[in-house]
N, C-alpha and C. Protein backbone atom coordinates (compact mmCIF):
# COMPACT_ATOMS: atom_id res chain seq x y z
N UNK A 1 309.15 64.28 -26.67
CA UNK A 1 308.43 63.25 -25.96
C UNK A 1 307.47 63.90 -24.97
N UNK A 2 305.85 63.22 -24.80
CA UNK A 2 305.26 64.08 -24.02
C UNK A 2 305.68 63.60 -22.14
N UNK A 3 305.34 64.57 -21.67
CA UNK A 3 305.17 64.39 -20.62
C UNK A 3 304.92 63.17 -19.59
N UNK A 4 304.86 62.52 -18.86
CA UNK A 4 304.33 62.10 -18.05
C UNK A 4 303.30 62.22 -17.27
N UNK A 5 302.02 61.54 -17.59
CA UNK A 5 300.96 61.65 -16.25
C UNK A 5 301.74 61.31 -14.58
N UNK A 6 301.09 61.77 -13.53
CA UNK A 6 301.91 60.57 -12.23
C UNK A 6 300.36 60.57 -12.22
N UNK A 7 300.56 59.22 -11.41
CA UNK A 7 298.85 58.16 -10.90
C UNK A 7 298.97 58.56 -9.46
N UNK A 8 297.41 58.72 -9.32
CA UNK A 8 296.98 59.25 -8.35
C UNK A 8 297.17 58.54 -7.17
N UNK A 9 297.81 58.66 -6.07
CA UNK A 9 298.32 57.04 -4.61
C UNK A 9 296.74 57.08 -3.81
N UNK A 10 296.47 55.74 -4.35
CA UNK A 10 295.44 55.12 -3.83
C UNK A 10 294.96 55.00 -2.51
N UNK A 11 296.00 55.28 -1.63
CA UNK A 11 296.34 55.34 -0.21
C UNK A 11 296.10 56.45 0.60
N UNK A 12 296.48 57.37 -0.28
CA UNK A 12 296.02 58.74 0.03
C UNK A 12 294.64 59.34 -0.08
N UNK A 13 294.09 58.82 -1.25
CA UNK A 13 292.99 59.17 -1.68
C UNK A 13 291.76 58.62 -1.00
N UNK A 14 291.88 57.65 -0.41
CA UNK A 14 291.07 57.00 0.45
C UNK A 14 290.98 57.99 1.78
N UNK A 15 292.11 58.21 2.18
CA UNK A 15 292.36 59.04 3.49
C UNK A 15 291.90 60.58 3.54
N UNK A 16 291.67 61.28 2.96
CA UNK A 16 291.58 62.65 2.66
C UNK A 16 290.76 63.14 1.86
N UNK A 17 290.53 64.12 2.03
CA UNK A 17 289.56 65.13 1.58
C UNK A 17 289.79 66.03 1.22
N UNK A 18 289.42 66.59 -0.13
CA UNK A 18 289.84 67.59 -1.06
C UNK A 18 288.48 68.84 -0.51
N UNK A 19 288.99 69.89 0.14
CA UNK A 19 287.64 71.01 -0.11
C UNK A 19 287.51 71.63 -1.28
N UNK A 20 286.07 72.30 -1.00
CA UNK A 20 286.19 73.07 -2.75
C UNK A 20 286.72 74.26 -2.73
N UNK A 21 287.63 74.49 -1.69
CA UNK A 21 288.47 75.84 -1.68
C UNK A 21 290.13 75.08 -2.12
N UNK A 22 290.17 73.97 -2.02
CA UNK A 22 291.92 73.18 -2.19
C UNK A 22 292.50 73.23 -0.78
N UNK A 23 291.35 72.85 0.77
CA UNK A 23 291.87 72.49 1.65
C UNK A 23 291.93 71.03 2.04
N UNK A 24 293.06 70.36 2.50
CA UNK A 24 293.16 69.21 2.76
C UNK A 24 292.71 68.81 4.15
N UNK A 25 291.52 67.82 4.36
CA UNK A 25 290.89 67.30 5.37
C UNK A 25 291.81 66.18 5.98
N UNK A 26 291.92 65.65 6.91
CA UNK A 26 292.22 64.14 7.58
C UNK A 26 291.58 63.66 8.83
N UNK A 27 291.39 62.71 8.78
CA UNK A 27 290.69 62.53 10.41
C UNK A 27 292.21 62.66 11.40
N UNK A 28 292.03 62.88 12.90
CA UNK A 28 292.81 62.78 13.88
C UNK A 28 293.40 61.48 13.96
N UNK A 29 295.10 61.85 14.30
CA UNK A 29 295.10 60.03 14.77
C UNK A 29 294.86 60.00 16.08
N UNK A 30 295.23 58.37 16.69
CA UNK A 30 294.83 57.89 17.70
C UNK A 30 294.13 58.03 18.26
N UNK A 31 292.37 57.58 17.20
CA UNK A 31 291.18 57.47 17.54
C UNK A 31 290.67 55.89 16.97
N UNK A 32 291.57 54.93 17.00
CA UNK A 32 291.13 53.65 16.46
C UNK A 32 290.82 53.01 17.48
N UNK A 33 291.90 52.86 18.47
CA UNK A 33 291.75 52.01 19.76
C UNK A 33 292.22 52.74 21.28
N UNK A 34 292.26 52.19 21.90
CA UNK A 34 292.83 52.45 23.32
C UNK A 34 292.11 53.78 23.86
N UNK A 35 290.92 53.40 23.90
CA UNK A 35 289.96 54.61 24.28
C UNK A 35 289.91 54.69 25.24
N UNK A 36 289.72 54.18 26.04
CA UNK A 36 289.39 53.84 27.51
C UNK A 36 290.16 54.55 28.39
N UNK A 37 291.37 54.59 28.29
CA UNK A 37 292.53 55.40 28.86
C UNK A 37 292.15 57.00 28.87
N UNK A 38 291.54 57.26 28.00
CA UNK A 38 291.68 58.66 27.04
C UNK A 38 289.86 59.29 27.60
N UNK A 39 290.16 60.65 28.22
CA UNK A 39 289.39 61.75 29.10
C UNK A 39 288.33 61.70 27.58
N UNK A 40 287.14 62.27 28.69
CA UNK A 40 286.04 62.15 27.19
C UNK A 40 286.08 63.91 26.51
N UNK A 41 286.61 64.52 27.37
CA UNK A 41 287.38 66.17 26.34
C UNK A 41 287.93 65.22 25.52
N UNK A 42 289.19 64.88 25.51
CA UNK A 42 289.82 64.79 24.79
C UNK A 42 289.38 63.81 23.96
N UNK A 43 289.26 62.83 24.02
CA UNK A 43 288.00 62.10 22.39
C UNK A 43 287.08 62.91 21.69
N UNK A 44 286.54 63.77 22.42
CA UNK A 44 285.45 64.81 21.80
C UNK A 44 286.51 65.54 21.28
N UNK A 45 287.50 66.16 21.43
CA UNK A 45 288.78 67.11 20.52
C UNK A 45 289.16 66.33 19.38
N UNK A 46 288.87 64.74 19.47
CA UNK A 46 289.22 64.32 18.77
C UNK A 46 288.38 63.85 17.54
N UNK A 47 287.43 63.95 17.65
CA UNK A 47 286.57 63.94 16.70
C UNK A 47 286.40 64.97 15.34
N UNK A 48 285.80 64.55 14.28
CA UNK A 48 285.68 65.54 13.09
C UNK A 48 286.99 65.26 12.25
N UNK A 49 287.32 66.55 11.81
CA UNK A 49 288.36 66.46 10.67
C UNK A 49 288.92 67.43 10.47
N UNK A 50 290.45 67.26 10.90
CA UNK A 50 291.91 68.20 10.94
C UNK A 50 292.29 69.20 9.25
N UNK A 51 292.43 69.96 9.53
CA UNK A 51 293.00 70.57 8.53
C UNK A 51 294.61 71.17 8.29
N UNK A 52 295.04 70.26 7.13
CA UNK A 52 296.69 69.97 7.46
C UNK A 52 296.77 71.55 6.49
N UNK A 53 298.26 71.78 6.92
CA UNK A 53 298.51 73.27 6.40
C UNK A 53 300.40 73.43 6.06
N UNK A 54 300.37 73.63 5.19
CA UNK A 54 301.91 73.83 5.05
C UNK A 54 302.49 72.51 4.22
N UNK A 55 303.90 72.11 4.58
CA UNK A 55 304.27 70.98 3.74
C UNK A 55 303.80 69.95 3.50
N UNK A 56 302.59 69.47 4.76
CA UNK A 56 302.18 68.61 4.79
C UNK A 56 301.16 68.48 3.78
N UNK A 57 300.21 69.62 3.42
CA UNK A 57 299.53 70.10 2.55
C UNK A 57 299.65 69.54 1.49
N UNK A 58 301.04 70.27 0.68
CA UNK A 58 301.97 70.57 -0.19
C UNK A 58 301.94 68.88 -0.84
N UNK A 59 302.60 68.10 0.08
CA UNK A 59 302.91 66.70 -0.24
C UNK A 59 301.66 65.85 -0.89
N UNK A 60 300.72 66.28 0.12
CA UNK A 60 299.64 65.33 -0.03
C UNK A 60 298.64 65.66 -1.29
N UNK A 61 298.81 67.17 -1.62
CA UNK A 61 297.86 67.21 -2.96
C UNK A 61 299.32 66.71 -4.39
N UNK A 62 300.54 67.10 -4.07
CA UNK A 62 301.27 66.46 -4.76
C UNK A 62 300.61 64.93 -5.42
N UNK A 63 300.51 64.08 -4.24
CA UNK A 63 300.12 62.62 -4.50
C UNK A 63 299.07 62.40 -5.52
N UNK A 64 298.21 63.19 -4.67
CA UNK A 64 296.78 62.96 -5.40
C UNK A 64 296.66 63.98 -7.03
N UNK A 65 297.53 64.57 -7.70
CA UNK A 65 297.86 65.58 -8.51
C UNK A 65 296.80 66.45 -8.68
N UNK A 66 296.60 67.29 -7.16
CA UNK A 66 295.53 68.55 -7.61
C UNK A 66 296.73 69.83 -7.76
C-alpha cells in the first residue's frame, strides 16, 4: 500500500515564511494591540520577522511538509 501524502495546515502556512535557504520566518507576537503601554525601542524590536530555530523549526516545516 502506498504511502500517505500529509496536507499541508493551512494555518501555518498563512503565518510563515519559508527562506530559500529552509529558514523559518514569523512575525513577533504581541504586536496586534495594546501599544500604547509599550516604549517605542521596544515596538521598533518588535518589528520585521523572527527567525525560529530548533524544535520549533523542526515542527513547523513538519506541518507545512518541507
Amino acid at each position: 500500500m502506498p504511502k500517505l501524502k500529509l496536507k499541508t495546515h493551512s494555518g501555518t502556512k498563512d503565518r510563515v515564511k519559508v527562506t530559500k535557504n529552509g529558514r523559518i520566518r514569523v512575525r513577533h507576537t504581541g504586536t496586534n494591540h495594546f501599544q500604547q503601554k509599550k516604549s517605542s525601542s521596544r515596538k521598533r524590536t518588535l518589528e520585521g520577522l523572527e527567525t525560529l530555530i530548533g524544535k520549533q523549526a523542526k515542527s513547523i516545516k513538519k506541518r507545512l511538509g518541507v
